[in-house]
C-alpha atoms as a PDB file:
ATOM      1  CA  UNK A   1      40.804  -8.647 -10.369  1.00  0.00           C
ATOM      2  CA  UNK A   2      39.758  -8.904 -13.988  1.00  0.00           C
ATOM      3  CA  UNK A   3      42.296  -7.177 -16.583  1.00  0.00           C
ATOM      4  CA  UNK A   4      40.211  -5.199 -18.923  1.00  0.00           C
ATOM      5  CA  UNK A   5      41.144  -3.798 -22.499  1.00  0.00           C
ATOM      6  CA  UNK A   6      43.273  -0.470 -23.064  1.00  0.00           C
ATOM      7  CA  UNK A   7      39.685   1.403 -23.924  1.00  0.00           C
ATOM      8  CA  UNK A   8      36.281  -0.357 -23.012  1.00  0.00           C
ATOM      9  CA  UNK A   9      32.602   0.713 -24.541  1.00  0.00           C
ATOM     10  CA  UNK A  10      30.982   2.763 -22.176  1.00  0.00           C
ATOM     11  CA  UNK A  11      27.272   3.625 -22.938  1.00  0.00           C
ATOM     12  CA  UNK A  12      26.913   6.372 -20.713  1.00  0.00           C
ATOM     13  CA  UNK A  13      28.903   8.348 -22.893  1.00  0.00           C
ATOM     14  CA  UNK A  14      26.401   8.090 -26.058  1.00  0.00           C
ATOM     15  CA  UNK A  15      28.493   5.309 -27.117  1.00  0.00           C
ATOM     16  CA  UNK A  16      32.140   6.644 -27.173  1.00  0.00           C
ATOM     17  CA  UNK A  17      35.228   4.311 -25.659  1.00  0.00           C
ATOM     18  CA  UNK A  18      36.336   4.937 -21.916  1.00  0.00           C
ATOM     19  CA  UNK A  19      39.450   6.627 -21.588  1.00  0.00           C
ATOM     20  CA  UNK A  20      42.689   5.492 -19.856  1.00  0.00           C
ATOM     21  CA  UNK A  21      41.135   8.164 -17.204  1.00  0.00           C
ATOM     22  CA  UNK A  22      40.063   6.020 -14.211  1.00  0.00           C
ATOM     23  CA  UNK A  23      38.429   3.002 -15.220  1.00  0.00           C
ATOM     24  CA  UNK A  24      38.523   1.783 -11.633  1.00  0.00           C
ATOM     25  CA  UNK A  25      36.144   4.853 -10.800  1.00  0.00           C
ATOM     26  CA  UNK A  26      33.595   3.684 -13.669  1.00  0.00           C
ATOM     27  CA  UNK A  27      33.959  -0.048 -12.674  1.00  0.00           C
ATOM     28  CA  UNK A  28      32.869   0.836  -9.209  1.00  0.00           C
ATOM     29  CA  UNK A  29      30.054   3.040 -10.097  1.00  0.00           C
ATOM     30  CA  UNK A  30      28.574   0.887 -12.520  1.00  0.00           C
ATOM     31  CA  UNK A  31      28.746  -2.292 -10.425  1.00  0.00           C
ATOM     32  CA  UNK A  32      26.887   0.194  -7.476  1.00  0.00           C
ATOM     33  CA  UNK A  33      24.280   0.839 -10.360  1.00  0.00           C
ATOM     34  CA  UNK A  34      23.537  -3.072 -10.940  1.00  0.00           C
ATOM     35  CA  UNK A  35      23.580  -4.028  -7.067  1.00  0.00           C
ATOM     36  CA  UNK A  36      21.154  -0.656  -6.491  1.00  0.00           C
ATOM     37  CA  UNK A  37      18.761  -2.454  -9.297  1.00  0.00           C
ATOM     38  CA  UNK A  38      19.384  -5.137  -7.665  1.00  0.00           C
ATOM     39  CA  UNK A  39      18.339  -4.406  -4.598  1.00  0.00           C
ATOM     40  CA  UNK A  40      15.400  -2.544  -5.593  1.00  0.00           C
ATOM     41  CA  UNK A  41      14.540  -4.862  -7.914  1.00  0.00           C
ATOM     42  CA  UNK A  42      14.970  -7.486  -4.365  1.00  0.00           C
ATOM     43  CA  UNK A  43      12.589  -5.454  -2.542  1.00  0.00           C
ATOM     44  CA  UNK A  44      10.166  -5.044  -5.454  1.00  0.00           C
ATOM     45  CA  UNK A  45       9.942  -9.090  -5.355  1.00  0.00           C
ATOM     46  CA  UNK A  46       9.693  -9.355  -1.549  1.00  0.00           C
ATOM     47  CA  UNK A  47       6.909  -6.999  -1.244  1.00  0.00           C
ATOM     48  CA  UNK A  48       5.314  -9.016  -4.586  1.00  0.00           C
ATOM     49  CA  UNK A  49       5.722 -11.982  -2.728  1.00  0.00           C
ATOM     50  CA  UNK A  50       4.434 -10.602   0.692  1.00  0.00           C
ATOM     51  CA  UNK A  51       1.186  -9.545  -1.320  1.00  0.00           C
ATOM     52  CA  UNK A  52       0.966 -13.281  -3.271  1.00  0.00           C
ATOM     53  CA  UNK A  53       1.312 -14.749   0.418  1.00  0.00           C
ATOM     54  CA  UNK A  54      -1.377 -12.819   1.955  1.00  0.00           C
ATOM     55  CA  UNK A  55      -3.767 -14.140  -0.949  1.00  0.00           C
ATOM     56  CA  UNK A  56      -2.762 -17.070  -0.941  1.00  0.00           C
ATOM     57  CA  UNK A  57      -3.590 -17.580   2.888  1.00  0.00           C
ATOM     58  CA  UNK A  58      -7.032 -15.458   1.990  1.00  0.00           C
ATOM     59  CA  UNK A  59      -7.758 -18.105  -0.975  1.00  0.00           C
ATOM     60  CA  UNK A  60      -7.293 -20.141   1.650  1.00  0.00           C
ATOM     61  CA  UNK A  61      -9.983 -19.430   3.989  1.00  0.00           C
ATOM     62  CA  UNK A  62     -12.237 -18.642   1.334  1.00  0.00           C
ATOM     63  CA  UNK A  63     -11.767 -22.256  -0.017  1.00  0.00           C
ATOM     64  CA  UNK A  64     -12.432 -23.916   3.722  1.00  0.00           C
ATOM     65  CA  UNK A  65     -15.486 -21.765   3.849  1.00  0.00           C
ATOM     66  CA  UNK A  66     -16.431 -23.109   0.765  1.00  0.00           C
ATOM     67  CA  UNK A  67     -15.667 -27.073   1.417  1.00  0.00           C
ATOM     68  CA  UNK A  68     -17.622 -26.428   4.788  1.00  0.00           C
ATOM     69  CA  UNK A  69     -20.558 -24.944   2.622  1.00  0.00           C
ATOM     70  CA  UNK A  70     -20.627 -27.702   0.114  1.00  0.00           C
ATOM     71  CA  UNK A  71     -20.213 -30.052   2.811  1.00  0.00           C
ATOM     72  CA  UNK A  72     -23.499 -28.516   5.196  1.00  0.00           C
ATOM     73  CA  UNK A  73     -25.322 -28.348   1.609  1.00  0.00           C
ATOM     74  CA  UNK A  74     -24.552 -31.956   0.688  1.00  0.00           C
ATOM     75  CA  UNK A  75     -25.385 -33.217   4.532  1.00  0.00           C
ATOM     76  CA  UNK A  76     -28.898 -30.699   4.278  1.00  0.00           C
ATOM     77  CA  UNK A  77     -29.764 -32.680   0.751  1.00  0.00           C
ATOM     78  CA  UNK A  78     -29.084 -36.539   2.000  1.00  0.00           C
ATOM     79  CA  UNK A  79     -31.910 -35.153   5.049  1.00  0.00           C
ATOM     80  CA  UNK A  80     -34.105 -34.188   2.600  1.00  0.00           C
ATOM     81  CA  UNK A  81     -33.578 -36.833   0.353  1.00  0.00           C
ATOM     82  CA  UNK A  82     -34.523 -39.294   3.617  1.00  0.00           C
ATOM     83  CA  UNK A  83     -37.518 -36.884   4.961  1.00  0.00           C
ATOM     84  CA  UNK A  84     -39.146 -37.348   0.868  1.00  0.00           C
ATOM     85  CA  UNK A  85     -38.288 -41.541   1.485  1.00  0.00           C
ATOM     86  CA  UNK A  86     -40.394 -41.740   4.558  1.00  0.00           C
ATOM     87  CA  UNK A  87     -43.080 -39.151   3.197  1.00  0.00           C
ATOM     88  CA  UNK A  88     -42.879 -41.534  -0.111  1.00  0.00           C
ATOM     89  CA  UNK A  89     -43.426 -44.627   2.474  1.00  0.00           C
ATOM     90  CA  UNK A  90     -45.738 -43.369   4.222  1.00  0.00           C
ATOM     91  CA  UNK A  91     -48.322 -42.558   0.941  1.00  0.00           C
ATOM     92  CA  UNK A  92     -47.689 -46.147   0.087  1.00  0.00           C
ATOM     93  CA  UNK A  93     -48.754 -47.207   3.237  1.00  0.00           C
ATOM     94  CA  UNK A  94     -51.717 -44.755   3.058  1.00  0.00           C
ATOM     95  CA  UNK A  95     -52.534 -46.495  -0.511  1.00  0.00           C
ATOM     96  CA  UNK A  96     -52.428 -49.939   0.805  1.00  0.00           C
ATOM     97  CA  UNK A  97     -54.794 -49.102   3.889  1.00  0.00           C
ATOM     98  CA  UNK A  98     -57.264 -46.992   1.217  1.00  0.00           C
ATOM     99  CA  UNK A  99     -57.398 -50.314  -1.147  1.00  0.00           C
ATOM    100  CA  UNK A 100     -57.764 -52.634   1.889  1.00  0.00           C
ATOM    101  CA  UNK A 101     -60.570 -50.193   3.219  1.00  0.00           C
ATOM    102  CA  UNK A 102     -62.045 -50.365  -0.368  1.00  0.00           C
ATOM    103  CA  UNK A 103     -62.473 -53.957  -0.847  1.00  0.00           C
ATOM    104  CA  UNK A 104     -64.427 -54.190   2.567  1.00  0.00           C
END
Protein backbone atom coordinates (compact mmCIF):
# COMPACT_ATOMS: atom_id res chain seq x y z
CA UNK A 1 0.00 0.00 0.00
CA UNK A 2 1.14 3.55 -0.61
CA UNK A 3 3.30 5.14 2.37
CA UNK A 4 1.94 8.54 2.95
CA UNK A 5 3.61 11.60 4.82
CA UNK A 6 3.69 11.97 8.79
CA UNK A 7 0.60 14.68 8.37
CA UNK A 8 -1.36 14.92 4.96
CA UNK A 9 -3.78 18.07 3.85
CA UNK A 10 -7.12 17.17 4.52
CA UNK A 11 -9.83 19.62 3.19
CA UNK A 12 -12.57 18.47 5.14
CA UNK A 13 -11.12 19.99 8.00
CA UNK A 14 -11.23 23.76 6.54
CA UNK A 15 -7.81 23.15 5.48
CA UNK A 16 -5.88 21.96 8.63
CA UNK A 17 -3.22 18.78 8.36
CA UNK A 18 -4.56 15.18 9.30
CA UNK A 19 -3.37 13.97 12.43
CA UNK A 20 -1.33 10.81 13.22
CA UNK A 21 -5.08 9.78 14.42
CA UNK A 22 -6.19 7.11 11.90
CA UNK A 23 -5.32 7.98 8.54
CA UNK A 24 -6.35 4.52 7.40
CA UNK A 25 -10.02 5.52 8.56
CA UNK A 26 -9.85 8.84 6.31
CA UNK A 27 -8.16 6.94 3.38
CA UNK A 28 -11.06 4.58 3.32
CA UNK A 29 -13.76 7.07 3.61
CA UNK A 30 -12.53 9.31 1.12
CA UNK A 31 -11.79 6.66 -1.52
CA UNK A 32 -15.81 5.46 -0.66
CA UNK A 33 -16.60 9.24 -1.44
CA UNK A 34 -14.85 9.14 -5.06
CA UNK A 35 -16.19 5.52 -6.02
CA UNK A 36 -19.92 6.83 -4.63
CA UNK A 37 -19.35 9.88 -7.31
CA UNK A 38 -18.32 7.56 -9.26
CA UNK A 39 -20.91 5.50 -9.40
CA UNK A 40 -23.48 8.05 -9.46
CA UNK A 41 -21.78 9.90 -11.74
CA UNK A 42 -21.84 6.00 -13.85
CA UNK A 43 -25.45 5.90 -13.60
CA UNK A 44 -25.98 9.57 -14.47
CA UNK A 45 -24.11 8.63 -17.94
CA UNK A 46 -25.99 5.34 -18.50
CA UNK A 47 -29.32 6.81 -18.13
CA UNK A 48 -27.81 9.94 -20.52
CA UNK A 49 -26.90 7.45 -22.84
CA UNK A 50 -30.17 5.33 -22.59
CA UNK A 51 -32.05 8.71 -23.44
CA UNK A 52 -29.35 9.64 -26.55
CA UNK A 53 -30.13 5.92 -27.76
CA UNK A 54 -33.77 6.17 -27.75
CA UNK A 55 -33.39 9.42 -30.04
CA UNK A 56 -31.18 8.29 -31.89
CA UNK A 57 -33.35 5.18 -32.97
CA UNK A 58 -36.45 7.92 -33.11
CA UNK A 59 -34.18 10.20 -35.55
CA UNK A 60 -34.07 7.23 -37.10
CA UNK A 61 -37.47 6.50 -38.15
CA UNK A 62 -38.20 9.96 -38.62
CA UNK A 63 -35.36 10.10 -41.28
CA UNK A 64 -36.79 6.72 -43.21
CA UNK A 65 -40.12 8.41 -43.16
CA UNK A 66 -38.61 11.19 -44.64
CA UNK A 67 -36.35 9.37 -47.52
CA UNK A 68 -39.70 7.41 -48.26
CA UNK A 69 -41.50 10.89 -48.57
CA UNK A 70 -38.93 12.47 -50.76
CA UNK A 71 -38.73 9.38 -52.60
CA UNK A 72 -43.00 9.06 -53.30
CA UNK A 73 -42.65 13.01 -54.00
CA UNK A 74 -39.81 12.64 -56.50
CA UNK A 75 -41.61 9.34 -58.21
CA UNK A 76 -45.27 11.64 -58.09
CA UNK A 77 -43.17 14.63 -60.03
CA UNK A 78 -41.31 12.34 -62.90
CA UNK A 79 -45.50 11.20 -63.50
CA UNK A 80 -46.37 14.50 -63.81
CA UNK A 81 -43.56 15.62 -65.58
CA UNK A 82 -44.54 12.59 -68.31
CA UNK A 83 -48.56 13.26 -68.07
CA UNK A 84 -47.50 17.42 -69.16
CA UNK A 85 -45.04 15.53 -72.17
CA UNK A 86 -47.92 13.69 -73.67
CA UNK A 87 -50.49 16.63 -72.97
CA UNK A 88 -47.53 18.88 -74.66
CA UNK A 89 -47.58 16.12 -77.65
CA UNK A 90 -50.71 15.87 -78.00
CA UNK A 91 -51.38 20.03 -78.61
CA UNK A 92 -48.68 19.67 -81.18
CA UNK A 93 -50.41 17.12 -82.81
CA UNK A 94 -53.69 19.11 -82.44
CA UNK A 95 -51.65 22.17 -84.16
CA UNK A 96 -50.45 20.16 -87.01
CA UNK A 97 -54.05 18.67 -87.80
CA UNK A 98 -55.59 22.55 -87.31
CA UNK A 99 -52.84 23.89 -90.01
CA UNK A 100 -53.38 20.85 -92.29
CA UNK A 101 -57.27 21.45 -91.91
CA UNK A 102 -56.49 25.17 -92.70
CA UNK A 103 -54.73 24.93 -95.88
CA UNK A 104 -57.64 22.72 -97.34
Amino acid sequence: MTSFPRSRYDPREGGGLISDGDPGNYDFERLESAVGSLVERHQLLRSANAALRVELSQSGQRIRQLEEQLRDANQRRQDVGKHIDELIAQIDQLDVQFESQGEI
